[in-house]
Protein backbone atom coordinates (compact mmCIF):
# COMPACT_ATOMS: atom_id res chain seq x y z
CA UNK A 1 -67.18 123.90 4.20
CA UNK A 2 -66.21 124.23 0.34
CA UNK A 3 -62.33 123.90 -0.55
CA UNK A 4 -60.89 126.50 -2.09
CA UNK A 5 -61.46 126.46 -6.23
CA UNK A 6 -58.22 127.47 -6.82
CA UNK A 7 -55.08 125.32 -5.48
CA UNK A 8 -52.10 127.96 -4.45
CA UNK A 9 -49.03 126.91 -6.49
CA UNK A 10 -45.40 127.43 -5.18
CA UNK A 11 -42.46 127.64 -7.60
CA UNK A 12 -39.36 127.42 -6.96
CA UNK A 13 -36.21 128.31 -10.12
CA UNK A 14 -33.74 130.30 -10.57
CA UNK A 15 -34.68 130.59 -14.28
CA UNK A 16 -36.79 134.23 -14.35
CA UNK A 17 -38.26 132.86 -17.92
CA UNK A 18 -39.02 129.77 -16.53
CA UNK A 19 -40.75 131.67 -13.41
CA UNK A 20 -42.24 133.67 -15.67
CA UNK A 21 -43.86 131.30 -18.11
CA UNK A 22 -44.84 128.49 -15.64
CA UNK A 23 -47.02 131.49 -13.50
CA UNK A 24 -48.68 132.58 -16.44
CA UNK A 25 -49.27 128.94 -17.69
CA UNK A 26 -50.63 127.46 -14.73
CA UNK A 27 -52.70 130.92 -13.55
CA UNK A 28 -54.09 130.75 -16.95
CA UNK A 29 -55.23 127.26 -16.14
CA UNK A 30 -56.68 128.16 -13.09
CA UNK A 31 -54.56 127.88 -10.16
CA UNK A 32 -53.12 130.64 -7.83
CA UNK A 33 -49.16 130.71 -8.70
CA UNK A 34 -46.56 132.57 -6.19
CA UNK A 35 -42.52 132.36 -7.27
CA UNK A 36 -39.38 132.11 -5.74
CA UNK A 37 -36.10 132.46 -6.86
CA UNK A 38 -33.87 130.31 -4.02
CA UNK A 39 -34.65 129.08 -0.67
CA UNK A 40 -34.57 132.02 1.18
CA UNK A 41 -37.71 133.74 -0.98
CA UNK A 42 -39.51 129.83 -0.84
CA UNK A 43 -39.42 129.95 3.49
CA UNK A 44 -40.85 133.89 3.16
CA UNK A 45 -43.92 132.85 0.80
CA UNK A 46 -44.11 129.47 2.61
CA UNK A 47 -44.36 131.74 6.09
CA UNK A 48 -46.76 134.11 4.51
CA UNK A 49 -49.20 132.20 2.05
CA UNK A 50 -51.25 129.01 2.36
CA UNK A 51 -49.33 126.97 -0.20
CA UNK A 52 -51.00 123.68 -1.41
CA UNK A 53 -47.85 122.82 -3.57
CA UNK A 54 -43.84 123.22 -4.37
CA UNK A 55 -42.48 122.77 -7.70
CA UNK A 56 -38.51 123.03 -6.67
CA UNK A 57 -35.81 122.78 -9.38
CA UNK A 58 -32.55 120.76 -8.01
CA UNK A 59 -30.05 123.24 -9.46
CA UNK A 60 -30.70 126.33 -7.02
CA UNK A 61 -27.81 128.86 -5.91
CA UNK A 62 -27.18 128.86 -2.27
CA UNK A 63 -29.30 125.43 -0.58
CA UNK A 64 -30.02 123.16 -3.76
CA UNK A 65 -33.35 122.01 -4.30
CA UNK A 66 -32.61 118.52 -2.97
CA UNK A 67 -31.60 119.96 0.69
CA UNK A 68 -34.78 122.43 0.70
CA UNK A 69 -37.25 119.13 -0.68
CA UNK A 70 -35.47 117.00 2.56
CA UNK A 71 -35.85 120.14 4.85
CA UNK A 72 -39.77 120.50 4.14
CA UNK A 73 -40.09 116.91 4.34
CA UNK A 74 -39.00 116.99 7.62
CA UNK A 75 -41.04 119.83 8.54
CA UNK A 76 -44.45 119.15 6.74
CA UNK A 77 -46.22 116.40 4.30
CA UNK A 78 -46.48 119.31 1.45
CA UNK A 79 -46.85 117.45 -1.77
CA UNK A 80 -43.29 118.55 -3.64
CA UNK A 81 -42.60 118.13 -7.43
CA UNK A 82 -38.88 118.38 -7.98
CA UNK A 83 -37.85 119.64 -11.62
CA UNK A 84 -34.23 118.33 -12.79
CA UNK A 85 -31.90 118.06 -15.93
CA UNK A 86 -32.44 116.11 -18.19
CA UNK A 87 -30.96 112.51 -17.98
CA UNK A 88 -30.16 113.31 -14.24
CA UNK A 89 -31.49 109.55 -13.01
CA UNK A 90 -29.53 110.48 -9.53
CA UNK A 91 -30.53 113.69 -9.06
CA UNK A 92 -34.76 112.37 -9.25
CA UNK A 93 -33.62 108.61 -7.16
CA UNK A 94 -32.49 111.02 -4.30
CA UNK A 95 -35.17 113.62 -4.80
CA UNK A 96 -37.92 110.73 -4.39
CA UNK A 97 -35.52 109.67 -1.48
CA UNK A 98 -36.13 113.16 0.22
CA UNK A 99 -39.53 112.57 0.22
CA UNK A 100 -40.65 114.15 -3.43
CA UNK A 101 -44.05 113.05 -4.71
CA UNK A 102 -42.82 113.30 -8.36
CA UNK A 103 -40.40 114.57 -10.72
CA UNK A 104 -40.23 116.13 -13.87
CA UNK A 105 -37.25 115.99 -16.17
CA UNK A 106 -35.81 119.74 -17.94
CA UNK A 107 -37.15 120.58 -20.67
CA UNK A 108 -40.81 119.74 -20.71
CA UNK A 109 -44.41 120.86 -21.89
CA UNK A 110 -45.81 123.22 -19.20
CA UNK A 111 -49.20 120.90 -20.02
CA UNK A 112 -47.28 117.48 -18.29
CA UNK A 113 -46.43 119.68 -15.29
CA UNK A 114 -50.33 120.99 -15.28
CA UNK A 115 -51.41 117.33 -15.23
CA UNK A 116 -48.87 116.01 -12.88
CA UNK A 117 -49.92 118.37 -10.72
CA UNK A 118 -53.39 117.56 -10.93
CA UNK A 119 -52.60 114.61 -10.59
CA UNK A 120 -50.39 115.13 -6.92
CA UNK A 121 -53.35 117.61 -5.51
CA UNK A 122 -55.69 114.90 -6.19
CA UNK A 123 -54.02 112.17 -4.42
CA UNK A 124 -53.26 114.62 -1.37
CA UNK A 125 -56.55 116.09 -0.56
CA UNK A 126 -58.43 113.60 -1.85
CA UNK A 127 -59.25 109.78 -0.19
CA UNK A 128 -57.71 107.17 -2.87
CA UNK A 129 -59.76 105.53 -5.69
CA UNK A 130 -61.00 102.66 -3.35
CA UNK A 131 -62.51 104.71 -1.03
CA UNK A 132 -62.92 104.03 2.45
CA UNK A 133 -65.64 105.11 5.47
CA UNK A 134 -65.31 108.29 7.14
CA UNK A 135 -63.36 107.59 10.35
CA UNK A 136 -61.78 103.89 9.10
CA UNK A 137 -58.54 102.82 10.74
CA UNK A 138 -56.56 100.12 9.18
CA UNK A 139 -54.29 98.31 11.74
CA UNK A 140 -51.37 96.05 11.15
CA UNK A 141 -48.41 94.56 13.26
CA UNK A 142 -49.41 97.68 15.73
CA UNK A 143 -49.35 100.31 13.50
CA UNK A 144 -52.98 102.56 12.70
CA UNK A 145 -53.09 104.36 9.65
CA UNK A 146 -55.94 106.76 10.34
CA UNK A 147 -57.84 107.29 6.33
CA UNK A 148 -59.76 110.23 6.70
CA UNK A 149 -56.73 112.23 8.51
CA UNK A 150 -53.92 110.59 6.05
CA UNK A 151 -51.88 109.66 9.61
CA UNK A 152 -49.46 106.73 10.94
CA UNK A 153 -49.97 105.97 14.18
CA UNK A 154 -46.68 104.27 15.34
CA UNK A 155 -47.42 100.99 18.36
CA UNK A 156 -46.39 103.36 21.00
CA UNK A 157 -49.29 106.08 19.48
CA UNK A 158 -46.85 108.51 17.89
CA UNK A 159 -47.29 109.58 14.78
CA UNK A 160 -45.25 109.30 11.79
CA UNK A 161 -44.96 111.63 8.96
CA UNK A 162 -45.90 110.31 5.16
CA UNK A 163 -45.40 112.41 1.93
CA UNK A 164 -47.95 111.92 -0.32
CA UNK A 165 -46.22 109.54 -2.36
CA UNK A 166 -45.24 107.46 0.65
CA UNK A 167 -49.28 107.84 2.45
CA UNK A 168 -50.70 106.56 -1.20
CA UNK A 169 -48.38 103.17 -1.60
CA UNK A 170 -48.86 102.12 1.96
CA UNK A 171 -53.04 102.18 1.53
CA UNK A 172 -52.61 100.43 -1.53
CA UNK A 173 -50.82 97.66 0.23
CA UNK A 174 -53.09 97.83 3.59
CA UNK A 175 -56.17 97.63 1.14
CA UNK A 176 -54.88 94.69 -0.67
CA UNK A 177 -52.79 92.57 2.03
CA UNK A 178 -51.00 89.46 1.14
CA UNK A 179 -51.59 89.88 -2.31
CA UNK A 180 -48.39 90.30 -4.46
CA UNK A 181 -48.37 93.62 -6.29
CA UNK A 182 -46.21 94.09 -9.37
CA UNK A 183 -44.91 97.97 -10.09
CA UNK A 184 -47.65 98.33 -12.88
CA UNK A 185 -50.31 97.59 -10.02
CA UNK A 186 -49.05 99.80 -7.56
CA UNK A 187 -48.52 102.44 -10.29
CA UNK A 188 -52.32 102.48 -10.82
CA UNK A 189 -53.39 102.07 -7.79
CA UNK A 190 -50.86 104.54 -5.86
CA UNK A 191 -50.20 107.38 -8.68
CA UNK A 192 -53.07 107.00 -10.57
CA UNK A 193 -50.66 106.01 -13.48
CA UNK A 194 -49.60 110.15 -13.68
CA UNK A 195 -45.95 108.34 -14.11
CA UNK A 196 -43.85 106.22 -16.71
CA UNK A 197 -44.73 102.86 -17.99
CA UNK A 198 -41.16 101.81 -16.35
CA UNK A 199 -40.60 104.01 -13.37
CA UNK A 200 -38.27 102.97 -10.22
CA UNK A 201 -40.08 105.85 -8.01
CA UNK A 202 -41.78 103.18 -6.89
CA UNK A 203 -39.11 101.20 -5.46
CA UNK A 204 -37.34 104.15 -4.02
CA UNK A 205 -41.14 104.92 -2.36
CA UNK A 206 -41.31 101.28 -1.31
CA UNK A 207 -37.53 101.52 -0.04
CA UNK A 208 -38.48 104.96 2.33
CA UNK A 209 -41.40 103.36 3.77
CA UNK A 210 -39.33 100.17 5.01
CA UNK A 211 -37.39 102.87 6.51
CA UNK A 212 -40.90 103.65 8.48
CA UNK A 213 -42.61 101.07 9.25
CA UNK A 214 -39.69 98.75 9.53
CA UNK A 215 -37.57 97.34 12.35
CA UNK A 216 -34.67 96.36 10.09
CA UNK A 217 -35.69 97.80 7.06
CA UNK A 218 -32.75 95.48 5.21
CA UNK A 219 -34.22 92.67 6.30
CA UNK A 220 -38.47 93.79 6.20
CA UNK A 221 -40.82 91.40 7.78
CA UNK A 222 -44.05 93.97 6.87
CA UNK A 223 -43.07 94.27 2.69
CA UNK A 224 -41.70 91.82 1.38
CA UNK A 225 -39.87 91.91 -2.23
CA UNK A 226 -41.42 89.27 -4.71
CA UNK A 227 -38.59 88.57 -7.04
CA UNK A 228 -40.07 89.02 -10.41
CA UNK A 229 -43.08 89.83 -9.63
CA UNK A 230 -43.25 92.66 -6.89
CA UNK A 231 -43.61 93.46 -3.72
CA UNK A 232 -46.04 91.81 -1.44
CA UNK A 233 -47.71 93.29 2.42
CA UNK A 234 -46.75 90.14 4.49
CA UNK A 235 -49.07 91.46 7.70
CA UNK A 236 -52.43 91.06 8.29
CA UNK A 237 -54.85 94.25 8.05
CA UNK A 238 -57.85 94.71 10.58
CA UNK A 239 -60.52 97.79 10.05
């Protein structure tokens, strides 16, 4: 079955110009764009399209774009790129805490939101750059993380939901166990490098899966922090 050639584009801003030049932009580039003006118009085209991405601004009247990114966290793995002021560090530290796959500071070139969404679609529909068999389960302290279905099977067999973001980092330590990882390494291998030479999103992505996968996710025994030089998958992996 082919995928669809066109990947449907959801955004999300108050700003009409903004709305405005970001749909012709990105439909001129070849993706399908819907746009919403608060939360209540993202739920309606959410309910009524197939949506393969959000691009929510934080400042939104009514529910800000930080509640509505931790509200379709909790109700989907929909890859979210959260737009915010510039020099608001808090405002994209709590956005990647809700479960955001990236951010984008205000204002920007429409062409580094093209490629950083390029670069999110291909990390969620596609397998990651080491690519693994069909079917492969990786196993570790009783969790399964199922590859070709992108899902967490908790010990007891429930499963556990992963954004993107979150889905990405933990393969990259499962693929490369007991190895210490700086941020630079897990940069390239979990974002593909679509992010800052110095970026803390990866912390903050480390931090949310110790929340996870964790029994006391202030004291982890399954990632362990490297001081000075990373982080470091303490558990051993079976396929």
């Amino acid at each position: 079955m082919s995928e669809p050639t066109q990947p449907h584009v959801l955004i999300v801003d108050d700003d009409r110009e903004i709305r405005d030049l970001l749909s012709r932009f990105l439909t001129k580039h070849g993706m399908r764009v819907t746009a919403a003006r608060d939360g209540t118009e993202m739920a309606r085209a959410l309910a009524e399209r197939g949506i393969d991405l959000v691009v929510l601004d934080v400042m939104l009247p009514g529910e800000d774009g930080l509640a509505l990114c931790r509200r379709l966290r909790g109700e989907s793995a929909l890859p979210v790129i959260m737009l915010t002021a510039m020099g608001e560090e808090t405002d994209r530290i709590v956005g990647l805490e809700m479960g955001a796959d990236d951010y984008l500071a205000k204002p920007f070139n429409p062409r580094e939101l093209l490629a950083r969404i390029k670069a999110v679609l291909r990390r969620a529909h596609a397998l990651p750059a080491q690519a693994s068999p069909a079917g492969e389960r990786l196993r570790f302290e009783g969790w399964t993380l199922e590859v070709a279905g992108r899902r967490l099977l908790a010990p007891d067999g429930t499963e556990v939901s992963l954004s993107t973001g979150e889905y990405d980092l933990l393969y990259a330590f499962l693929t490369h166990p007991r190895r210490v990882l700086s941020r630079d390494q897990l940069l390239d291998l979990a974002r593909g490098r679509a992010a800052a030479p110095f970026d803390r999103s990866i912390d903050i992505q480390v931090m949310r899966l110790r929340r996870k996968i964790e029994a006391d996710p202030k004291d982890p025994r399954l990632i362990k922090t490297v001081r000075g030089g990373g982080y470091i998958l303490a558990a051993e992996v079976a396929s």
